[in-house]
C-alpha atoms as a PDB file:
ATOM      1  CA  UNK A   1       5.069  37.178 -22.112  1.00  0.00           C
ATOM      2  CA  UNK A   2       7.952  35.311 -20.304  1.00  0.00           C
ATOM      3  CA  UNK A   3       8.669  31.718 -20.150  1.00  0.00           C
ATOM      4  CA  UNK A   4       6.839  30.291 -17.419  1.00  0.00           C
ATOM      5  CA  UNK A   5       8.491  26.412 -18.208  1.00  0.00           C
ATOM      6  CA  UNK A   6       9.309  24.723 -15.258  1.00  0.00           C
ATOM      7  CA  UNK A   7      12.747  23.409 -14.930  1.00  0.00           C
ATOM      8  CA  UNK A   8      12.963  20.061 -15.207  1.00  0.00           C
ATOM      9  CA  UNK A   9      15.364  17.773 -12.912  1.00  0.00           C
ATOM     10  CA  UNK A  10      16.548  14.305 -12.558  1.00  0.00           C
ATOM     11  CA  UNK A  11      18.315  12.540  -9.954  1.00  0.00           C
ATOM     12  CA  UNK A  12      19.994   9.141 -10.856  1.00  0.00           C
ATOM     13  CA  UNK A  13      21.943   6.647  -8.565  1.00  0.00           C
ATOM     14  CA  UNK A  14      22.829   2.906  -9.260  1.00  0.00           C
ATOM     15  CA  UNK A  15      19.453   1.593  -7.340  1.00  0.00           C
ATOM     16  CA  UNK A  16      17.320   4.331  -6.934  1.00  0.00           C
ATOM     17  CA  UNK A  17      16.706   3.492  -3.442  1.00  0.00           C
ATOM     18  CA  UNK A  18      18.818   6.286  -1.183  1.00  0.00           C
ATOM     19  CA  UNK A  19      20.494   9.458  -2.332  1.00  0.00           C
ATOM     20  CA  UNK A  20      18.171  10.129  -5.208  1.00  0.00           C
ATOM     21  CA  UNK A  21      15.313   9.522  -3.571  1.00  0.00           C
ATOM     22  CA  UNK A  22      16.101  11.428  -0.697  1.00  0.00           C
ATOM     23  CA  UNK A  23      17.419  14.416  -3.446  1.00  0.00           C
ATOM     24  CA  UNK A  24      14.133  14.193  -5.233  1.00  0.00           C
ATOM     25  CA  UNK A  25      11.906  14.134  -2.743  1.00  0.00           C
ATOM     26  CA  UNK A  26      13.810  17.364  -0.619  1.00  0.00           C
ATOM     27  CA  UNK A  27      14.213  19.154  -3.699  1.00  0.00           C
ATOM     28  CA  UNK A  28       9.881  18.585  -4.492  1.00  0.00           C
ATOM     29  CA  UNK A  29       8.877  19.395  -0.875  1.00  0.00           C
ATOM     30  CA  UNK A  30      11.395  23.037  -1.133  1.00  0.00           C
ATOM     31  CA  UNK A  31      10.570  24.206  -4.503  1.00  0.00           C
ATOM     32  CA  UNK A  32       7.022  23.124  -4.288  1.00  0.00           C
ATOM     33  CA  UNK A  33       5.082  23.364  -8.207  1.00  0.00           C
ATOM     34  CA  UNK A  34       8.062  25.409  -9.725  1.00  0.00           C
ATOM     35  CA  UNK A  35      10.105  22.393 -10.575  1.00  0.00           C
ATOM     36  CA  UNK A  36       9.060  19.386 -12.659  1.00  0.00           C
ATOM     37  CA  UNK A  37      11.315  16.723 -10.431  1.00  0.00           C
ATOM     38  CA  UNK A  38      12.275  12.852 -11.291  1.00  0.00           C
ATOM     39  CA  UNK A  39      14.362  10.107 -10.297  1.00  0.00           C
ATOM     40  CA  UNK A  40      15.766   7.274 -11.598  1.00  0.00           C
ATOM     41  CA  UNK A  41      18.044   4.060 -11.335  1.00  0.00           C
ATOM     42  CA  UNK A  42      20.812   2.138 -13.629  1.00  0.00           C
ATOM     43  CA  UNK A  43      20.177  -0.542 -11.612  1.00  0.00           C
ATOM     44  CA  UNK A  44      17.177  -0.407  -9.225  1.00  0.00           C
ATOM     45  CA  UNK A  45      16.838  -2.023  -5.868  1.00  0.00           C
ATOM     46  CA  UNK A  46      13.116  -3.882  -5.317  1.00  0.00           C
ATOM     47  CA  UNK A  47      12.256  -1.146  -2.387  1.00  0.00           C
ATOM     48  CA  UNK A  48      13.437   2.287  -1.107  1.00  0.00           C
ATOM     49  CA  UNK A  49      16.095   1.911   1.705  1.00  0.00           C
ATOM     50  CA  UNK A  50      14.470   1.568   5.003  1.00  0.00           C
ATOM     51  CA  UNK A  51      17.042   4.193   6.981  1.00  0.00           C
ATOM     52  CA  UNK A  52      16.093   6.585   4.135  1.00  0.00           C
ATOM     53  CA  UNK A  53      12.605   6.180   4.838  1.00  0.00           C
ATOM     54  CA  UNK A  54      13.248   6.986   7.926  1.00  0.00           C
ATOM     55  CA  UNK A  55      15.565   9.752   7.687  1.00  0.00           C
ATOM     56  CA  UNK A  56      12.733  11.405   5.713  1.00  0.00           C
ATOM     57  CA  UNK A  57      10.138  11.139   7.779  1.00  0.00           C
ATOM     58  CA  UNK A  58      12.210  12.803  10.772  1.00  0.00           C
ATOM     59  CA  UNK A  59      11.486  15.561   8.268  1.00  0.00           C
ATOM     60  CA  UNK A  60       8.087  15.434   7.790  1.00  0.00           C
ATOM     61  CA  UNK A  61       8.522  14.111   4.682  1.00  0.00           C
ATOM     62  CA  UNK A  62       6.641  10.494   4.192  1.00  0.00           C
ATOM     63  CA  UNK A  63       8.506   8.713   0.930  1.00  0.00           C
ATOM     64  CA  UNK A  64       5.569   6.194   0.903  1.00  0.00           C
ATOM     65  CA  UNK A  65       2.791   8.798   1.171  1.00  0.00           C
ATOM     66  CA  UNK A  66       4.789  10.416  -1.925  1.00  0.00           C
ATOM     67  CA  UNK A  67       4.628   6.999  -4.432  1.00  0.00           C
ATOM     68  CA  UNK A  68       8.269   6.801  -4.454  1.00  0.00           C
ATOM     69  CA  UNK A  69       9.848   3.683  -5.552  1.00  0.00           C
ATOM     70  CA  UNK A  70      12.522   2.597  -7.301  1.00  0.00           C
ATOM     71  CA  UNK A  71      12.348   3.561 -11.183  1.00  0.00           C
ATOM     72  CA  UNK A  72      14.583   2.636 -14.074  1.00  0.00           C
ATOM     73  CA  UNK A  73      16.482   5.101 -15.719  1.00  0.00           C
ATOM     74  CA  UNK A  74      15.735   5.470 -19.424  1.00  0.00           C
ATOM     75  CA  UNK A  75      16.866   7.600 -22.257  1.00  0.00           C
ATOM     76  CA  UNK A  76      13.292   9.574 -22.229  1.00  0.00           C
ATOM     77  CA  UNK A  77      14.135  10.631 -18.909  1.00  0.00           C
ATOM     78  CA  UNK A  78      17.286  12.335 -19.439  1.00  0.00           C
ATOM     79  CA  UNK A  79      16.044  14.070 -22.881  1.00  0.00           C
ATOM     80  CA  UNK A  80      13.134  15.591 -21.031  1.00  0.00           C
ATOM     81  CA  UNK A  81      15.124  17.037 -18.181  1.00  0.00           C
ATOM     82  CA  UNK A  82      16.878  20.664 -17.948  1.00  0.00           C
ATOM     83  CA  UNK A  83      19.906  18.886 -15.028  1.00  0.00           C
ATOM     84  CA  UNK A  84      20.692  15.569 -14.693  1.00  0.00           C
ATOM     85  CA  UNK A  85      22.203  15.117 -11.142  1.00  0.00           C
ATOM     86  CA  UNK A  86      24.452  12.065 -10.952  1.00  0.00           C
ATOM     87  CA  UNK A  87      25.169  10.423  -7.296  1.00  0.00           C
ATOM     88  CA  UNK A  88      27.863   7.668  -8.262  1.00  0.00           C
ATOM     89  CA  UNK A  89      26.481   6.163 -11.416  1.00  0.00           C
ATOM     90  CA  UNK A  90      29.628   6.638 -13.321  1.00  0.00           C
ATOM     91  CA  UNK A  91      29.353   5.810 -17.172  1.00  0.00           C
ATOM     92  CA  UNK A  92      25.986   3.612 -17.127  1.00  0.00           C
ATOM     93  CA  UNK A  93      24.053   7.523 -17.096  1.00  0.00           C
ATOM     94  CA  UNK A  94      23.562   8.608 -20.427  1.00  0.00           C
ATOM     95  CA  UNK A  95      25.330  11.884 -21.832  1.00  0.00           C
ATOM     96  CA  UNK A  96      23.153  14.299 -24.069  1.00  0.00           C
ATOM     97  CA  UNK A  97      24.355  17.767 -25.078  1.00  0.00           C
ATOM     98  CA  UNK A  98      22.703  20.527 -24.038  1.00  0.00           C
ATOM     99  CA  UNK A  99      21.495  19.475 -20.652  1.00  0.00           C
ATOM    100  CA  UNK A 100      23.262  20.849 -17.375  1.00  0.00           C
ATOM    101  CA  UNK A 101      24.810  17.986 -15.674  1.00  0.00           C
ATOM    102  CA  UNK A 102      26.276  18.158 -11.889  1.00  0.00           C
ATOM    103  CA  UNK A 103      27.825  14.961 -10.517  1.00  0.00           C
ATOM    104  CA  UNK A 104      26.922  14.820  -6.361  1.00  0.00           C
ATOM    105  CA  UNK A 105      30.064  12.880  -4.577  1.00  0.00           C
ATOM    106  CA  UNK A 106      27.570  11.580  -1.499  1.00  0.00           C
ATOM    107  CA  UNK A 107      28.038   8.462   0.299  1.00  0.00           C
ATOM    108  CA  UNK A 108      25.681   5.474  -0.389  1.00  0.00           C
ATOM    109  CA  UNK A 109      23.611   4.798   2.383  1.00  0.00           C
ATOM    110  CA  UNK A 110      22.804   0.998   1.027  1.00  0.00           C
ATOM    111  CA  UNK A 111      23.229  -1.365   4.010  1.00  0.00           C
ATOM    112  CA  UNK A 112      23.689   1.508   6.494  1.00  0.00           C
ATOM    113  CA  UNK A 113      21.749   2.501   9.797  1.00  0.00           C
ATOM    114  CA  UNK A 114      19.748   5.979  10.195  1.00  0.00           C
ATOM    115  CA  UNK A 115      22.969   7.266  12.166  1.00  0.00           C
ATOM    116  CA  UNK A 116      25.077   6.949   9.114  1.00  0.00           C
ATOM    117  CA  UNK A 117      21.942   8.094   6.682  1.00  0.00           C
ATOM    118  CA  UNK A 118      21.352  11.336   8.321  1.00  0.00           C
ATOM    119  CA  UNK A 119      24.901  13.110   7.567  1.00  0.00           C
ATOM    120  CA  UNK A 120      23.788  12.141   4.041  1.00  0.00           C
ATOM    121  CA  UNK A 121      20.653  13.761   4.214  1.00  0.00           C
ATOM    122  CA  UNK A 122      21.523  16.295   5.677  1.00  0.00           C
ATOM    123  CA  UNK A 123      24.135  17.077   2.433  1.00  0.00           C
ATOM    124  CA  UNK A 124      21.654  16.736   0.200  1.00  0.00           C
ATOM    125  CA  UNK A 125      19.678  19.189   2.089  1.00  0.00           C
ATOM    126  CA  UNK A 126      22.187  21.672   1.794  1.00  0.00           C
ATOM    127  CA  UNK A 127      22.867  20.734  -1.992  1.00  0.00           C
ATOM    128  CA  UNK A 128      19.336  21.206  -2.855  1.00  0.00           C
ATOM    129  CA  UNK A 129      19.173  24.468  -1.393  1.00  0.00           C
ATOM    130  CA  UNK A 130      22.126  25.351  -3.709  1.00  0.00           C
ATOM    131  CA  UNK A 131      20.174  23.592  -6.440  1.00  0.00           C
ATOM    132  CA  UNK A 132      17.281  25.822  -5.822  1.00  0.00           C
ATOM    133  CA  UNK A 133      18.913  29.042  -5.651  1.00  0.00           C
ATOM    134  CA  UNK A 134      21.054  28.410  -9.235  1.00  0.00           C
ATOM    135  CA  UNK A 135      17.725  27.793 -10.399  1.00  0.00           C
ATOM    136  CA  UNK A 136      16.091  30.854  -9.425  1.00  0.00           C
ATOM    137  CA  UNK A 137      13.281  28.931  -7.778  1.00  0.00           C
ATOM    138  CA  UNK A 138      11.439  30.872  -5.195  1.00  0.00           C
ATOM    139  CA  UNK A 139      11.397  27.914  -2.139  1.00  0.00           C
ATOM    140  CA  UNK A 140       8.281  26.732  -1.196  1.00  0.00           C
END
Protein backbone atom coordinates (compact mmCIF):
# COMPACT_ATOMS: atom_id res chain seq x y z
CA UNK A 1 0.00 0.00 0.00
CA UNK A 2 1.36 3.56 -0.72
CA UNK A 3 2.21 6.25 1.63
CA UNK A 4 -0.74 8.17 2.30
CA UNK A 5 1.45 10.82 4.87
CA UNK A 6 0.47 14.15 4.44
CA UNK A 7 3.11 16.63 3.72
CA UNK A 8 3.81 18.67 6.31
CA UNK A 9 4.54 22.62 5.91
CA UNK A 10 5.62 25.55 7.86
CA UNK A 11 5.61 29.10 7.21
CA UNK A 12 7.83 31.38 9.45
CA UNK A 13 8.24 35.27 9.41
CA UNK A 14 9.75 37.57 12.18
CA UNK A 15 6.06 38.25 13.85
CA UNK A 16 3.85 35.88 12.55
CA UNK A 17 1.33 38.42 11.87
CA UNK A 18 1.32 38.98 7.74
CA UNK A 19 3.01 36.92 5.08
CA UNK A 20 2.86 33.66 6.94
CA UNK A 21 -0.32 33.91 7.96
CA UNK A 22 -1.65 34.89 4.83
CA UNK A 23 0.74 31.75 3.21
CA UNK A 24 -0.73 29.37 5.69
CA UNK A 25 -3.99 30.09 5.61
CA UNK A 26 -4.13 30.20 1.31
CA UNK A 27 -2.12 27.23 1.17
CA UNK A 28 -4.99 25.28 3.94
CA UNK A 29 -8.06 26.69 2.13
CA UNK A 30 -6.31 25.25 -1.68
CA UNK A 31 -5.03 21.97 -0.66
CA UNK A 32 -7.84 21.33 1.69
CA UNK A 33 -7.00 17.82 4.18
CA UNK A 34 -3.95 16.78 1.95
CA UNK A 35 -1.51 19.00 3.71
CA UNK A 36 -0.74 19.13 7.44
CA UNK A 37 -0.05 23.21 7.42
CA UNK A 38 1.64 25.52 10.33
CA UNK A 39 2.96 28.78 11.02
CA UNK A 40 5.16 30.33 13.14
CA UNK A 41 7.13 33.50 14.43
CA UNK A 42 10.90 34.39 15.69
CA UNK A 43 9.46 37.14 17.10
CA UNK A 44 5.63 37.35 17.28
CA UNK A 45 3.49 40.42 17.13
CA UNK A 46 0.42 40.41 19.99
CA UNK A 47 -2.32 40.21 16.96
CA UNK A 48 -2.53 39.34 13.21
CA UNK A 49 -2.12 42.51 11.00
CA UNK A 50 -5.37 44.19 10.50
CA UNK A 51 -4.82 44.87 6.41
CA UNK A 52 -4.09 41.11 6.32
CA UNK A 53 -7.22 40.37 7.90
CA UNK A 54 -8.68 42.12 5.58
CA UNK A 55 -7.00 41.17 2.52
CA UNK A 56 -8.20 37.66 3.45
CA UNK A 57 -11.47 38.08 3.90
CA UNK A 58 -11.84 39.83 0.31
CA UNK A 59 -11.17 36.15 -0.32
CA UNK A 60 -13.54 34.50 1.55
CA UNK A 61 -11.17 33.51 3.78
CA UNK A 62 -11.97 34.71 7.62
CA UNK A 63 -8.33 34.51 9.62
CA UNK A 64 -10.36 34.88 12.90
CA UNK A 65 -12.98 32.23 12.06
CA UNK A 66 -9.69 30.03 11.32
CA UNK A 67 -7.93 30.51 15.15
CA UNK A 68 -5.04 32.14 13.65
CA UNK A 69 -2.80 34.07 15.82
CA UNK A 70 0.48 34.75 16.23
CA UNK A 71 2.61 31.54 17.34
CA UNK A 72 6.22 31.19 18.35
CA UNK A 73 8.46 29.34 16.36
CA UNK A 74 10.09 26.39 18.11
CA UNK A 75 12.48 23.67 17.26
CA UNK A 76 9.44 20.94 17.38
CA UNK A 77 7.97 22.77 14.66
CA UNK A 78 10.59 22.65 12.17
CA UNK A 79 11.53 18.80 12.99
CA UNK A 80 7.96 17.82 12.31
CA UNK A 81 7.63 19.57 8.99
CA UNK A 82 8.49 18.14 5.32
CA UNK A 83 9.28 22.43 3.96
CA UNK A 84 10.04 25.09 5.98
CA UNK A 85 9.12 28.31 4.01
CA UNK A 86 11.09 31.31 5.23
CA UNK A 87 9.60 35.03 4.48
CA UNK A 88 12.60 37.28 5.80
CA UNK A 89 13.59 35.62 9.02
CA UNK A 90 17.17 35.39 8.09
CA UNK A 91 19.39 33.31 10.61
CA UNK A 92 16.95 33.34 13.80
CA UNK A 93 15.00 30.06 11.68
CA UNK A 94 16.52 27.00 12.60
CA UNK A 95 18.42 24.74 9.94
CA UNK A 96 17.82 20.85 10.11
CA UNK A 97 19.01 18.48 7.38
CA UNK A 98 16.79 16.71 5.55
CA UNK A 99 13.89 19.07 5.35
CA UNK A 100 13.14 21.06 2.00
CA UNK A 101 13.62 24.63 2.70
CA UNK A 102 12.45 27.58 0.17
CA UNK A 103 13.17 31.16 1.28
CA UNK A 104 9.95 33.56 -0.10
CA UNK A 105 11.54 37.27 -0.87
CA UNK A 106 7.84 39.05 -0.15
CA UNK A 107 7.44 42.40 1.19
CA UNK A 108 6.32 42.88 4.87
CA UNK A 109 3.08 44.24 5.06
CA UNK A 110 3.67 45.45 8.95
CA UNK A 111 2.44 49.06 9.19
CA UNK A 112 0.98 49.03 5.65
CA UNK A 113 -2.66 49.74 4.27
CA UNK A 114 -4.84 46.94 2.35
CA UNK A 115 -3.64 48.74 -1.01
CA UNK A 116 -0.09 47.84 -0.33
CA UNK A 117 -1.20 44.23 1.34
CA UNK A 118 -3.00 42.98 -1.62
CA UNK A 119 0.06 42.84 -4.25
CA UNK A 120 1.43 40.71 -1.39
CA UNK A 121 -1.31 38.48 -1.27
CA UNK A 122 -1.78 38.18 -4.27
CA UNK A 123 2.17 36.67 -4.58
CA UNK A 124 1.61 34.40 -2.16
CA UNK A 125 -1.35 33.24 -4.00
CA UNK A 126 0.54 32.51 -6.90
CA UNK A 127 3.48 30.94 -4.77
CA UNK A 128 1.18 28.61 -3.12
CA UNK A 129 -0.18 27.41 -6.21
CA UNK A 130 3.46 26.57 -7.17
CA UNK A 131 3.77 25.11 -3.69
CA UNK A 132 0.88 22.89 -4.35
CA UNK A 133 1.72 21.62 -7.63
CA UNK A 134 5.65 20.60 -6.49
CA UNK A 135 3.81 18.85 -3.97
CA UNK A 136 1.61 16.85 -6.00
CA UNK A 137 -1.40 17.97 -4.01
CA UNK A 138 -4.63 17.64 -5.83
CA UNK A 139 -6.21 21.49 -4.95
CA UNK A 140 -9.11 21.56 -3.06
Amino acid sequence: MPDQRRPEVLFVCVHNAGRSQMAAALLAHHAGDGVVVRSAGTAPAASINPAVVQAMTELGIDLHATGARPKRLDDAMVEASDVVITMGCGDECPFYPGKRYEDWVLDDPAGRGIEAVRPIRDEIVVRVHALIASLGIDPA
